[in-house]
Protein backbone atom coordinates (compact mmCIF):
# COMPACT_ATOMS: atom_id res chain seq x y z
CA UNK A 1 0.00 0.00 0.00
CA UNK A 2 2.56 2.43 1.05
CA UNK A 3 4.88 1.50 -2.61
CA UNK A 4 1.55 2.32 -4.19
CA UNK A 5 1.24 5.39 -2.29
CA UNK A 6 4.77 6.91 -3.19
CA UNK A 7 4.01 6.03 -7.01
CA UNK A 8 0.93 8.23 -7.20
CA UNK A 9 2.49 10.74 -5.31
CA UNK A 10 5.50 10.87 -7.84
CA UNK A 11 3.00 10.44 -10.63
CA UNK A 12 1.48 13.58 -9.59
CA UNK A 13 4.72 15.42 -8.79
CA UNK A 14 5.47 14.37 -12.45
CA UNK A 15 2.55 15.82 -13.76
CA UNK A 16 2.92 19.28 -11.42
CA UNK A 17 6.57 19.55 -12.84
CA UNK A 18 4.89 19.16 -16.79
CA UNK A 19 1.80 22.00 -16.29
CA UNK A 20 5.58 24.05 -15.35
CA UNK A 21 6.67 23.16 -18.37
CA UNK A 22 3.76 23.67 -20.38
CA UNK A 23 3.63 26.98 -19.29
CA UNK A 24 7.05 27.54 -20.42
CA UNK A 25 7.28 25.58 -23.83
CA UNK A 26 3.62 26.58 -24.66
CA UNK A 27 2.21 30.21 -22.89
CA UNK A 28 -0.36 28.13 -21.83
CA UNK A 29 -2.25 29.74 -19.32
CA UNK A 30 -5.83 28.49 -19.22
CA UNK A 31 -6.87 25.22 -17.30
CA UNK A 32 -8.47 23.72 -20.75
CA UNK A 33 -4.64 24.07 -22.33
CA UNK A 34 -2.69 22.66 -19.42
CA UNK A 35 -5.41 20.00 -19.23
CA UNK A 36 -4.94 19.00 -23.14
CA UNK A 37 -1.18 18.37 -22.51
CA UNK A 38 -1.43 16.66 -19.15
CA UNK A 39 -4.11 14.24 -20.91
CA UNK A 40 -1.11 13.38 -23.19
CA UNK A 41 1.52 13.63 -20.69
CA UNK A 42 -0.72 10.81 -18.86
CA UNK A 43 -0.27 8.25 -21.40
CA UNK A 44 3.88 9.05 -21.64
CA UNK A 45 4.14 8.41 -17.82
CA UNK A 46 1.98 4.88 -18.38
CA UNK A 47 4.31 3.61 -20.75
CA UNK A 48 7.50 5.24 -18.58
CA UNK A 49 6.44 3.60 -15.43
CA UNK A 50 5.35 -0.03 -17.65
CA UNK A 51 8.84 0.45 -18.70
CA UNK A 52 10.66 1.57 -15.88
CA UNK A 53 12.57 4.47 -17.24
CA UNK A 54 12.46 6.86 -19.80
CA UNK A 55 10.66 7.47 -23.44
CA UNK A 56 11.90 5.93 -26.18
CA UNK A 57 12.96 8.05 -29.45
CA UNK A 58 9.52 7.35 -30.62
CA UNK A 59 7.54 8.28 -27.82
CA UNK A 60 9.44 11.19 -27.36
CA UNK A 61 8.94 12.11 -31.10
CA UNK A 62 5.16 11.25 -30.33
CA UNK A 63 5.36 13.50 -26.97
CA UNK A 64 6.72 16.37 -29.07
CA UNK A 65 3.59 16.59 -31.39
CA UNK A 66 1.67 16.74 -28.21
CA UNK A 67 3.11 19.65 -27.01
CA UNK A 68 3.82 21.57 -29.96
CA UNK A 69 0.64 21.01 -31.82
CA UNK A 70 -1.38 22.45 -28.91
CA UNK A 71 1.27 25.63 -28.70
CA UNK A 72 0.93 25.91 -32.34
CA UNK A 73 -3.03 26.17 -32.01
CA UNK A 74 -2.02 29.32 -30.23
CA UNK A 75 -1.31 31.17 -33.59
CA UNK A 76 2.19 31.74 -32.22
CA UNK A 77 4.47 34.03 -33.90
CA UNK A 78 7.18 32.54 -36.20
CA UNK A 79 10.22 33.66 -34.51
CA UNK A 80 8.63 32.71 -31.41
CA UNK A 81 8.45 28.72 -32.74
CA UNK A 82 11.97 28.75 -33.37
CA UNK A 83 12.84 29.33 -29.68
CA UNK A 84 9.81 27.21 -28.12
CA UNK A 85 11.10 24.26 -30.16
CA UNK A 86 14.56 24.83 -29.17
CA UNK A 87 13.18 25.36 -25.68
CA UNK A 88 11.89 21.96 -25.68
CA UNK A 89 14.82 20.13 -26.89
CA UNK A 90 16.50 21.59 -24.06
CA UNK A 91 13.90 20.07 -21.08
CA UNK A 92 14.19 16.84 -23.05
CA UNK A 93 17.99 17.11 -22.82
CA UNK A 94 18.06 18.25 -19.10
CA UNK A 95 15.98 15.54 -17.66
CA UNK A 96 19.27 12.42 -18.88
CA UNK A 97 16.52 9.21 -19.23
CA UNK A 98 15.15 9.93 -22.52
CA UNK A 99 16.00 8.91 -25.73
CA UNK A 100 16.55 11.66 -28.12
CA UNK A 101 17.54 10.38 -31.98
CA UNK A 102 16.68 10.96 -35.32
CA UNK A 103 13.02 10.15 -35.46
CA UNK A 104 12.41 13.43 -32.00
CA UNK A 105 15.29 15.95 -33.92
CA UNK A 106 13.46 15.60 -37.60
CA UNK A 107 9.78 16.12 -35.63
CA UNK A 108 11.53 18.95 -33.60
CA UNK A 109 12.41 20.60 -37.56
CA UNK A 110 9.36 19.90 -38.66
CA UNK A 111 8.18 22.18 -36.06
CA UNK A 112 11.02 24.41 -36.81
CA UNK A 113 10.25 25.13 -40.28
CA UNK A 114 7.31 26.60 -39.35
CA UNK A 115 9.59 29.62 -38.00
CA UNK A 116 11.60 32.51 -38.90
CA UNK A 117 14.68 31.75 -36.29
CA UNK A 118 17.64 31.01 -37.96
CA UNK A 119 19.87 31.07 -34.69
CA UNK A 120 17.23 28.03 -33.11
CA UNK A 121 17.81 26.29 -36.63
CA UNK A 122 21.30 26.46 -36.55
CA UNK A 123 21.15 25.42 -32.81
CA UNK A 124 19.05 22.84 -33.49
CA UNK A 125 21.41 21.57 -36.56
CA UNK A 126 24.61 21.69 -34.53
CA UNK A 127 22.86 19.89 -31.93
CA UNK A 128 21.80 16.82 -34.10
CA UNK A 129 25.66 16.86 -35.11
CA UNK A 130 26.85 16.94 -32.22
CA UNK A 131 25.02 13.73 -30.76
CA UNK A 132 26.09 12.18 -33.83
CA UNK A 133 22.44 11.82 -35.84
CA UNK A 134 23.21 12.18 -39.28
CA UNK A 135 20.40 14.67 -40.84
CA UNK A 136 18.29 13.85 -43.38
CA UNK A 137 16.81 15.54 -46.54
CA UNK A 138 13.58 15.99 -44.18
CA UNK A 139 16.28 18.12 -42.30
CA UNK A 140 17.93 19.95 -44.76
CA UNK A 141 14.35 20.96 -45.55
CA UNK A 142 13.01 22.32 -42.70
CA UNK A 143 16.34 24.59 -41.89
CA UNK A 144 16.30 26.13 -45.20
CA UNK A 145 12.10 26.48 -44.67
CA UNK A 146 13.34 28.51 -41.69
CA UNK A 147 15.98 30.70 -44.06
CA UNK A 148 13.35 31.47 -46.58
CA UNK A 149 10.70 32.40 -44.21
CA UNK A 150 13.50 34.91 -42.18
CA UNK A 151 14.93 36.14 -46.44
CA UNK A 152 18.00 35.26 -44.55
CA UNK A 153 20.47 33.86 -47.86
CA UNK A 154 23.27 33.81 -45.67
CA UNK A 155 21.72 31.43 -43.64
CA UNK A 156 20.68 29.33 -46.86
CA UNK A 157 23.94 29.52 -48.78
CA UNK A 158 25.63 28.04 -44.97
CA UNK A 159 22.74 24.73 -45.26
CA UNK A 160 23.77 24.74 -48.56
CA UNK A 161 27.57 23.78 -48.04
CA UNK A 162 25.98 21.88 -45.02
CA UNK A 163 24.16 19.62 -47.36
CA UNK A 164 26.96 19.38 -49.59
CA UNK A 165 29.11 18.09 -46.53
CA UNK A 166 26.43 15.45 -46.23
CA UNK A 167 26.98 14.45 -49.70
CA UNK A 168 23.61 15.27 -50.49
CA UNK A 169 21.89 17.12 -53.86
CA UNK A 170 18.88 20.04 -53.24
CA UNK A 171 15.58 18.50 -53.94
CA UNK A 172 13.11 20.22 -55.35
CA UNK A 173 12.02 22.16 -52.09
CA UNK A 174 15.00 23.31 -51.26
CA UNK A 175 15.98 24.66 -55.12
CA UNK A 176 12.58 26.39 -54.85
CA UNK A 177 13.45 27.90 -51.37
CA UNK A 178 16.73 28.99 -52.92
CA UNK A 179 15.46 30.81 -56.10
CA UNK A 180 12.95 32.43 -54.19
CA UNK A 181 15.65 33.47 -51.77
CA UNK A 182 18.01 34.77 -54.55
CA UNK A 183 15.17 36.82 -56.44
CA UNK A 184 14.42 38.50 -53.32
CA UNK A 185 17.96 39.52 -52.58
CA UNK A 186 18.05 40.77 -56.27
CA UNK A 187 20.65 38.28 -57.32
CA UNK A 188 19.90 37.87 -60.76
CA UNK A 189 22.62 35.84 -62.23
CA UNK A 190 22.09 32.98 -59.33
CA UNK A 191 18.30 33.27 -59.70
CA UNK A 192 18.95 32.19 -63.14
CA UNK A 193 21.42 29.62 -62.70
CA UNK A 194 19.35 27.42 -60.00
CA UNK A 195 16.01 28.12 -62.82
CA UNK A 196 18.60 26.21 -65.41
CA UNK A 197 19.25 23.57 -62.84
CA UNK A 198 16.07 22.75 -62.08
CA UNK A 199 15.14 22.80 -65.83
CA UNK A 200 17.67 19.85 -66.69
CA UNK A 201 16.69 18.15 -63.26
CA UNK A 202 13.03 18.44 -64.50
CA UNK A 203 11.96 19.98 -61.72
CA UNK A 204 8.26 20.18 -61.28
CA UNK A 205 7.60 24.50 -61.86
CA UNK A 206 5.30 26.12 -60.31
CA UNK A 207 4.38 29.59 -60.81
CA UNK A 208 6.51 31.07 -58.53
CA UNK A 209 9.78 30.31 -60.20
CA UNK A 210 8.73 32.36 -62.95
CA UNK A 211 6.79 35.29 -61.07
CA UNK A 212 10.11 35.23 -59.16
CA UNK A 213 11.96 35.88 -62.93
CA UNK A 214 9.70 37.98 -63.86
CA UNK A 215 10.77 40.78 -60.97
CA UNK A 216 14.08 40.54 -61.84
CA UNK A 217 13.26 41.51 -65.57
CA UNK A 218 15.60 44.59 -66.52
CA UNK A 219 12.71 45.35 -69.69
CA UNK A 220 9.63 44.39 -71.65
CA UNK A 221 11.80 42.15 -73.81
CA UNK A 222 12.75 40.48 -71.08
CA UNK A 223 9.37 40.24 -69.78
CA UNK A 224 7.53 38.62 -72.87
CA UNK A 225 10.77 35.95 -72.92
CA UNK A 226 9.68 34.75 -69.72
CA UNK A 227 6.39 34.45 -70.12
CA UNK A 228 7.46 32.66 -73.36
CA UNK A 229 9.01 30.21 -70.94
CA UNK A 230 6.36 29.71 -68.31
CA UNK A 231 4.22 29.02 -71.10
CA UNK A 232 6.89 26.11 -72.46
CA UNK A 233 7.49 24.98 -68.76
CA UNK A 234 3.21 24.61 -68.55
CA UNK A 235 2.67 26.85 -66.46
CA UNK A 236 -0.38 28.93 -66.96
CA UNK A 237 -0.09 32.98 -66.69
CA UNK A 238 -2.19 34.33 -63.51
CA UNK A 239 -2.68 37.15 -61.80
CA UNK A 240 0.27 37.09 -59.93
CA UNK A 241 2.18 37.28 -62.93
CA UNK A 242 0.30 40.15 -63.90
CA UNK A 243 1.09 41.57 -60.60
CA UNK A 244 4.92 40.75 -60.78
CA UNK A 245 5.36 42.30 -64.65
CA UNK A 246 3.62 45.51 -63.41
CA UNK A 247 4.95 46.19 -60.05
CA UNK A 248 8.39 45.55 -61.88
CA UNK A 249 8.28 48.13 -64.83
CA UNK A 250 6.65 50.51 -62.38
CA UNK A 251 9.82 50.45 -60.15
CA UNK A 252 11.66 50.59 -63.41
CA UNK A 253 9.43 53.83 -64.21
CA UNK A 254 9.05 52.17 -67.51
CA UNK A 255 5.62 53.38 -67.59
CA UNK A 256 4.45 53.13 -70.95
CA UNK A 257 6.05 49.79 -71.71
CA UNK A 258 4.30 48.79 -68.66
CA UNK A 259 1.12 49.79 -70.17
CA UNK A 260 2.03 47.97 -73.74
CA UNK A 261 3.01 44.48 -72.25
CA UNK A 262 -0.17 44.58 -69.87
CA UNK A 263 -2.56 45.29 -72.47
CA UNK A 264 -1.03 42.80 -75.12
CA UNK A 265 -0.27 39.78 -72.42
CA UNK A 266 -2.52 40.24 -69.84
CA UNK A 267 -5.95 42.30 -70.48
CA UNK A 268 -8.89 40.63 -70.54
CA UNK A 269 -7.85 37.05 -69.39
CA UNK A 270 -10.03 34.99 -67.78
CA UNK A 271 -8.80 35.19 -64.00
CA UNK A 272 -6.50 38.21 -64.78
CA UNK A 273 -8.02 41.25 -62.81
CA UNK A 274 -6.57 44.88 -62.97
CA UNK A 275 -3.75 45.18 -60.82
CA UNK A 276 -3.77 48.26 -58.39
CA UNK A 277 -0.45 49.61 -59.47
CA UNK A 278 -1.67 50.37 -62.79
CA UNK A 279 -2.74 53.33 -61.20
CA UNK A 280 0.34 54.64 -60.82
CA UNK A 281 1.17 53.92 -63.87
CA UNK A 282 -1.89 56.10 -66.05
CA UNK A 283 -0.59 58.58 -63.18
CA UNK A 284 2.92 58.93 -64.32
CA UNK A 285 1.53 59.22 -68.17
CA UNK A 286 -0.90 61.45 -67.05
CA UNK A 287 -4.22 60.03 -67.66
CA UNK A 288 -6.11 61.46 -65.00
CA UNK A 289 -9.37 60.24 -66.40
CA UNK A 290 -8.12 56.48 -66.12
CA UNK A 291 -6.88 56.98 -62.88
CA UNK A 292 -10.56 59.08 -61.63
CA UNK A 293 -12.02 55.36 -62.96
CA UNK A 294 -9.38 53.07 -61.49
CA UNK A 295 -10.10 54.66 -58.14
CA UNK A 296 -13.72 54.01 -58.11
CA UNK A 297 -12.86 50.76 -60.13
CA UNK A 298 -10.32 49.32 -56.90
CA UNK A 299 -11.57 50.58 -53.91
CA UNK A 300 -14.32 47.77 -53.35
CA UNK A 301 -12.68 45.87 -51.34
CA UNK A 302 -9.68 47.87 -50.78
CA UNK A 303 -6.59 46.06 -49.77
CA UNK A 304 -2.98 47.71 -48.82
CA UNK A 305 -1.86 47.57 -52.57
CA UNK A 306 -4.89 49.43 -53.35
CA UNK A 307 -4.19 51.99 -50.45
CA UNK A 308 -0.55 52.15 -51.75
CA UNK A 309 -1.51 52.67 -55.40
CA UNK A 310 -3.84 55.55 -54.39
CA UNK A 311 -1.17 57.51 -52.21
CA UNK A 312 1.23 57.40 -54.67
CA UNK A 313 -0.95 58.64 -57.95
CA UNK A 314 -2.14 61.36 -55.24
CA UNK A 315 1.35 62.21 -55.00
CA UNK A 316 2.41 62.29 -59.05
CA UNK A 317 -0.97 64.04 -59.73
CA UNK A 318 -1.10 66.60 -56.92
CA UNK A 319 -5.10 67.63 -57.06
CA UNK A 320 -6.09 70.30 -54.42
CA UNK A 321 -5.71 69.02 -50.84
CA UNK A 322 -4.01 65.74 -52.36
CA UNK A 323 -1.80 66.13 -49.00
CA UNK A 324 -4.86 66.47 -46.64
CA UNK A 325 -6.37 63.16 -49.35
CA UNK A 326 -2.95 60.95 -48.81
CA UNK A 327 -3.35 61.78 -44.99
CA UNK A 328 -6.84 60.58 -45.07
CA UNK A 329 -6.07 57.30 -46.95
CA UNK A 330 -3.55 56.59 -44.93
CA UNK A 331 -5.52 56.57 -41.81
CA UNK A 332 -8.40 54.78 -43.13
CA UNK A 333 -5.72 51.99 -44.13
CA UNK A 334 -4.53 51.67 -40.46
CA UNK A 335 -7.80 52.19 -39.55
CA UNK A 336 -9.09 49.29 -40.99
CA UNK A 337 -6.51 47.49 -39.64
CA UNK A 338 -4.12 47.22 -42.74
CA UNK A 339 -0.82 47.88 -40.67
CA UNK A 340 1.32 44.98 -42.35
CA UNK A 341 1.94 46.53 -45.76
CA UNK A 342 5.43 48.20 -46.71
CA UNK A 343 4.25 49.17 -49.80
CA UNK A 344 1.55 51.33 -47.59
CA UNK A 345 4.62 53.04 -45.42
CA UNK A 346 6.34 53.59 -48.40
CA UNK A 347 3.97 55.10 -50.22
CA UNK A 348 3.03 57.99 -47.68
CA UNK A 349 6.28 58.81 -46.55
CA UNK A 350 7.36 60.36 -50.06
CA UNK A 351 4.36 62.29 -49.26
CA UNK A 352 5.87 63.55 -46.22
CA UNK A 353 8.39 66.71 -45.32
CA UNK A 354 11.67 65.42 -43.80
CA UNK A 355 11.00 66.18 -40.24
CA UNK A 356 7.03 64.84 -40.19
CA UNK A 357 8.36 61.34 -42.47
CA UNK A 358 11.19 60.88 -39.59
CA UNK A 359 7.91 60.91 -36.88
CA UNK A 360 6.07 58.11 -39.01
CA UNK A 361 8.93 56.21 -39.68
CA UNK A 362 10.00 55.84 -35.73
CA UNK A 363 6.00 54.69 -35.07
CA UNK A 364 6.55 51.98 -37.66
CA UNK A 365 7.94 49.59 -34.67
CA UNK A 366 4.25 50.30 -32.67
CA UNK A 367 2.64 49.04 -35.58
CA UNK A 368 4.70 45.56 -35.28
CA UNK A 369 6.74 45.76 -37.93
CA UNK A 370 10.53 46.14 -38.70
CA UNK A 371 11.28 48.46 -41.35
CA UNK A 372 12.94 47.37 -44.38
CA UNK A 373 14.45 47.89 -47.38
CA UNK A 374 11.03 49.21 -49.23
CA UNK A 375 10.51 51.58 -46.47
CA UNK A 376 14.31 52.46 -45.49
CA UNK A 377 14.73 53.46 -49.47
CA UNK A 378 11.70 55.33 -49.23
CA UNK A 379 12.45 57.42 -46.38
CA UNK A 380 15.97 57.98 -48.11
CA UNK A 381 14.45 59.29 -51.00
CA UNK A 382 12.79 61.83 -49.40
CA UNK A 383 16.00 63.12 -47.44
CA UNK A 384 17.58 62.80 -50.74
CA UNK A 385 14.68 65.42 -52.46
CA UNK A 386 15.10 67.37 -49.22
CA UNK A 387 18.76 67.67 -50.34
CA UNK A 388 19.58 66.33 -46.23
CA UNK A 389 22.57 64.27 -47.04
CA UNK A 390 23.57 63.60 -43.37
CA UNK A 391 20.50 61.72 -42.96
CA UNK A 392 20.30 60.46 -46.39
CA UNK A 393 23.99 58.81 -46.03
CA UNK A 394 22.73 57.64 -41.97
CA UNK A 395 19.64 55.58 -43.61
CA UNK A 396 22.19 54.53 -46.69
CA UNK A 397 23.90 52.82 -43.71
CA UNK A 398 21.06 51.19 -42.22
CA UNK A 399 20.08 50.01 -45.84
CA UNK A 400 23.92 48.45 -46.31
CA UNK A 401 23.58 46.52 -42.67
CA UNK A 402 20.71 44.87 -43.20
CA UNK A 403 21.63 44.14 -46.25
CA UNK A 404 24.35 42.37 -45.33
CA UNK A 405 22.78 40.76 -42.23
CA UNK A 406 20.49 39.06 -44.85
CA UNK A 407 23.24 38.25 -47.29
CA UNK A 408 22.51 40.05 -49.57
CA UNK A 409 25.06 42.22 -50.07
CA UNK A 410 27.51 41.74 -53.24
């Protein structure tokens, strides 16, 4: 009776110590989520006790799930999965009975490729090393998940020589994660290289390879050889390709080859809507009646492209009160909640005096969001207009670091 006694009581001390570390791993903090895990927890102590010592590799791998599935109903925030996972690992670690192998590390990265934390991926990476697990493909993909979801391509180009180490060749996941990666650090001549690989390794394409080409395009030429391609790689055209070709000639201010390629490639496709920034566009060539149209034409629903798109034909156009006008679209963006969208920041801060676009831009961290390089060269073009080269030159700098904390930097 008394044996029996001492078992529950450590049964229940075990469970105590868990709701501890449910509260760590997961934030839980109702009774219904520390109630969910200890349900779980439950069945791991059964077969611990029937065994008479700790969890096996599986049953840890099966324990993970538990936890993290229930933390990851929590709508956690990616960089916050990163650390929670690595957290984990950690308890696991501390407590010296469990079995930790391959089958718990490539759950753990499944997990972790859910996140934006490159320093828990590399952690986590080192770690499998280190207690000699050879990784996997399954591993290789979920770390270079991580680098594509933080635009980190210093991160992916150090998996890459990882997975070379290991003898292994990208798959098709991790080619994909690696153009994207290179198109959005504007590395042209890469972006095209892995698109030639994965052509002669008859990679599967989807449309985002080409979309991803598509930005990069230095010209309309350029443009209509592309689509020449996703056409021969059978890929259909879609909206987002509409989207890509415009938003890229805009930034080129190719305006009225902008105009030519959208009305010969994409205009009146089935699927193929009007894309907001060809507001900006009619702006720039001065077709105010277009725009008056396009702005009753996009504003139902209106979405932070939209918002964008509006500011910045304000801007070229300069009606009475178009200050007082971009003011007032701004606020009804953030008003409704639309507080995510560079392109939106961007956009009203060339609208802005020096002094009064330095006050925005230092709110953009209350808005949760880090500013980058959309914004940064936005608020350095309107120091730069200002003719402010101190401060030009300071947000120059800012531009180069992250830059290069991103690898992206030649």
């Amino acid at each position: 009776m008394l044996t029996r006694r001492l078992r529950i009581r450590n049964l229940n001390r075990l469970v105590e110590s868990y709701d501890e570390l449910v509260a760590r791993v997961t934030g839980a903090e109702t009774e219904d989520d520390v109630l969910l895990q200890r349900v779980a927890f439950r069945a791991q102590v059964g077969t611990q006790r029937s065994k008479g010592g700790g969890m096996t590799d599986t049953e840890v791998a099966e324990y993970v799930k538990e936890v993290l599935d229930v933390g990851r109903g929590k709508k956690w925030r990616q960089q916050e999965v990163g650390t929670r996972v690595w957290n984990l690992l950690e308890e696991l670690q501390a407590q010296q009975k469990h079995v930790i192998g391959k089958t718990t590390y490539n759950t753990l990265a499944g997990f972790m490729k859910h996140s934006r934390n490159v320093t828990a991926a590399r952690s986590l990476y080192r770690s499998m090393l280190h207690k000699g697990i050879p990784p996997t493909m399954e591993t290789f993909v979920s770390i270079f998940s991580v680098a594509r979801n933080a635009i980190d391509l210093y991160a992916a180009n150090e998996f890459l020589t990882e997975l070379n180490n290991e003898g292994l060749k990208p798959n098709d996941e991790i080619l994909a994660s690696l153009l994207a990666l290179n198109v959005k650090g504007r590395k042209k001549a890469k972006a095209w290289k892995i698109y030639n690989i994965m052509k002669r390794e008859k990679v599967s394409m989807t449309g985002a390879v080409h979309d991803g080409l598509l930005s990069l395009a230095e010209s309309k030429e350029e443009v209509r050889k592309i689509l020449r391609l996703k056409e021969a790689d059978g890929v259909g055209v879609t909206m987002h390709s509409c989207v890509a070709v415009v938003r890229r000639l805009v930034d080129l201010q190719q305006y009225r080859d902008c105009l030519d390629v959208y009305t010969e490639q994409f205009e009146g496709l089935p699927g193929i809507g009007v894309p907001a920034e060809l507001l900006i566009v009619h702006a720039n060539l001065g077709n105010r009646d277009e725009v008056t149209k396009l702005f009753a034409r996009l504003s139902d629903p209106p979405s932070v492209a939209v918002f964008a798109a509006q500011i910045h034909a304000l801007a070229v156009l300069q009606p009475p009160d178009w200050r007082l006008l971009t003011r007032s679209y701004y606020n009804t963006a953030l008003a409704s909640g639309m507080t995510s969208g560079p392109s939106l920041y961007a956009a009203y801060l060339q609208t802005l005096d020096p002094t009064v676009a330095d006050e925005v831009f230092s709110q953009i961290p209350n808005r949760h969001m880090k500013a980058n390089i959309t914004i940064l060269k936005a608020l350095r073009s309107v120091h730069d207009r200002a003719g402010n080269t101190s401060r030009s030159e300071q947000v120059a700098d800012e531009i180069d670091m992250l830059l290069k904390r991103r690898g992206w930097a030649e």
